[in-house]
Protein backbone atom coordinates (compact mmCIF):
# COMPACT_ATOMS: atom_id res chain seq x y z
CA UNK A 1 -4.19 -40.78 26.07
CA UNK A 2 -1.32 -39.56 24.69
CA UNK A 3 -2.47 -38.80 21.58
CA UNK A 4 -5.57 -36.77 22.95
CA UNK A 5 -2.66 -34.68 24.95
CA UNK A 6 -0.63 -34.27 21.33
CA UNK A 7 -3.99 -32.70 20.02
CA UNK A 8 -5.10 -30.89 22.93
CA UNK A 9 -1.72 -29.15 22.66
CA UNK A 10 -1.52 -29.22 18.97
CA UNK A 11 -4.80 -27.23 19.31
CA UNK A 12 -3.46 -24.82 21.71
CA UNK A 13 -0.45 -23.60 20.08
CA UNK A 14 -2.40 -23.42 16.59
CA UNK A 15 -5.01 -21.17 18.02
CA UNK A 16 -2.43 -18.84 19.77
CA UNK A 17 0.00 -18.35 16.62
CA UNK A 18 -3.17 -18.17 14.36
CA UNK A 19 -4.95 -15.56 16.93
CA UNK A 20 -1.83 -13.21 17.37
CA UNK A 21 -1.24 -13.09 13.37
CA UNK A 22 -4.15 -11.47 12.77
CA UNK A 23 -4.22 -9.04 15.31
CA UNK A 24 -0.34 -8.26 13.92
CA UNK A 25 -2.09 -8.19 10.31
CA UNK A 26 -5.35 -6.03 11.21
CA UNK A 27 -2.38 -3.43 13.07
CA UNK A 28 -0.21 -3.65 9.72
CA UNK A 29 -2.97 -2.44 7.57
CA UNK A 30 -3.90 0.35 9.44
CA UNK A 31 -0.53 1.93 9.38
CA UNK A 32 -0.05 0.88 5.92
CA UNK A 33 -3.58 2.66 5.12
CA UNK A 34 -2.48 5.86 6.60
CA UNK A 35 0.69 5.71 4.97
CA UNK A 36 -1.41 5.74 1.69
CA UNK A 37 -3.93 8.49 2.65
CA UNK A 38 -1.05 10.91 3.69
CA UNK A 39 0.62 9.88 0.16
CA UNK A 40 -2.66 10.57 -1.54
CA UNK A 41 -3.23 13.66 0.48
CA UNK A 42 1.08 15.13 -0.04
CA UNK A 43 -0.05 14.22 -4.51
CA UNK A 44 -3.25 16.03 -4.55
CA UNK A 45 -1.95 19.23 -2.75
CA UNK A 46 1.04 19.07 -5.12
CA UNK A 47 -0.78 18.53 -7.90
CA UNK A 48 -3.11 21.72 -6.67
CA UNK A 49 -0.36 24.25 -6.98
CA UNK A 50 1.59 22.92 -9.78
CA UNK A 51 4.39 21.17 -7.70
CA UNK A 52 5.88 19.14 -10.31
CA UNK A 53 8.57 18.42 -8.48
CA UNK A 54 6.55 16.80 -5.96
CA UNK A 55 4.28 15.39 -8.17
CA UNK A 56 7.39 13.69 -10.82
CA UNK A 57 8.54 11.82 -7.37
CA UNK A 58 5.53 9.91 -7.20
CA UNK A 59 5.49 8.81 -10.77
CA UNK A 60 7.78 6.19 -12.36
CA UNK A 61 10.02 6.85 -15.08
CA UNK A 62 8.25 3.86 -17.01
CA UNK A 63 4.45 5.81 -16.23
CA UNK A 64 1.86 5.90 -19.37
CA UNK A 65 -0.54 8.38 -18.84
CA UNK A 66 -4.06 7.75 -20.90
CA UNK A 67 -7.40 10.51 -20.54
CA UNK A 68 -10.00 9.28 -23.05
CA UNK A 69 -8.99 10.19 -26.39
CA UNK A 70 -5.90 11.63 -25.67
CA UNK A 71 -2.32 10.77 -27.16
CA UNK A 72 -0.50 8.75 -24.52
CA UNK A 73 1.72 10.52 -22.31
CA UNK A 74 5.06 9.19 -20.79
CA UNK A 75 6.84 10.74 -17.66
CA UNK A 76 9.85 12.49 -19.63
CA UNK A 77 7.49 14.28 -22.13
CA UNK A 78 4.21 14.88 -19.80
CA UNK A 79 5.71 16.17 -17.11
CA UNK A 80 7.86 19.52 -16.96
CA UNK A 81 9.92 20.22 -14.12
């Protein structure tokens, strides 16, 4: 008996921790997703008007730009700001 009661509550208190992650996770991502679209959103409007101040913020110092047959391009040299 008291090992169904161990695993009856067992049960319980697995289910509710495993039940509430996921609704935490599912909330997470959706934030975190519109965080990305505005980011994508503020880099193609700067990249629009020539914002290269704007744009350089987004990029790391250590970036290594590659289009097809094109000479690699690092941040220092590529972009001008």
């Amino acid at each position: 008996m008291k090992l169904c009661k161990r695993l009856v509550i067992f049960s319980t208190v697995f289910v509710f921790f495993n039940c509430s992650h996921k609704e935490t996770k599912h909330q997470e991502s959706g934030s975190v997703k519109k965080e990305l679209l505005e980011a994508i959103d503020t880099f193609n409007k700067a990249f629009q008007i020539g914002d290269m101040e704007t744009i350089a913020s987004f990029v790391m110092d250590t970036n290594i730009h590659t289009n097809g047959n094109s000479k690699a391009i690092r941040k220092k040299s590529g972009l001008h700001t």
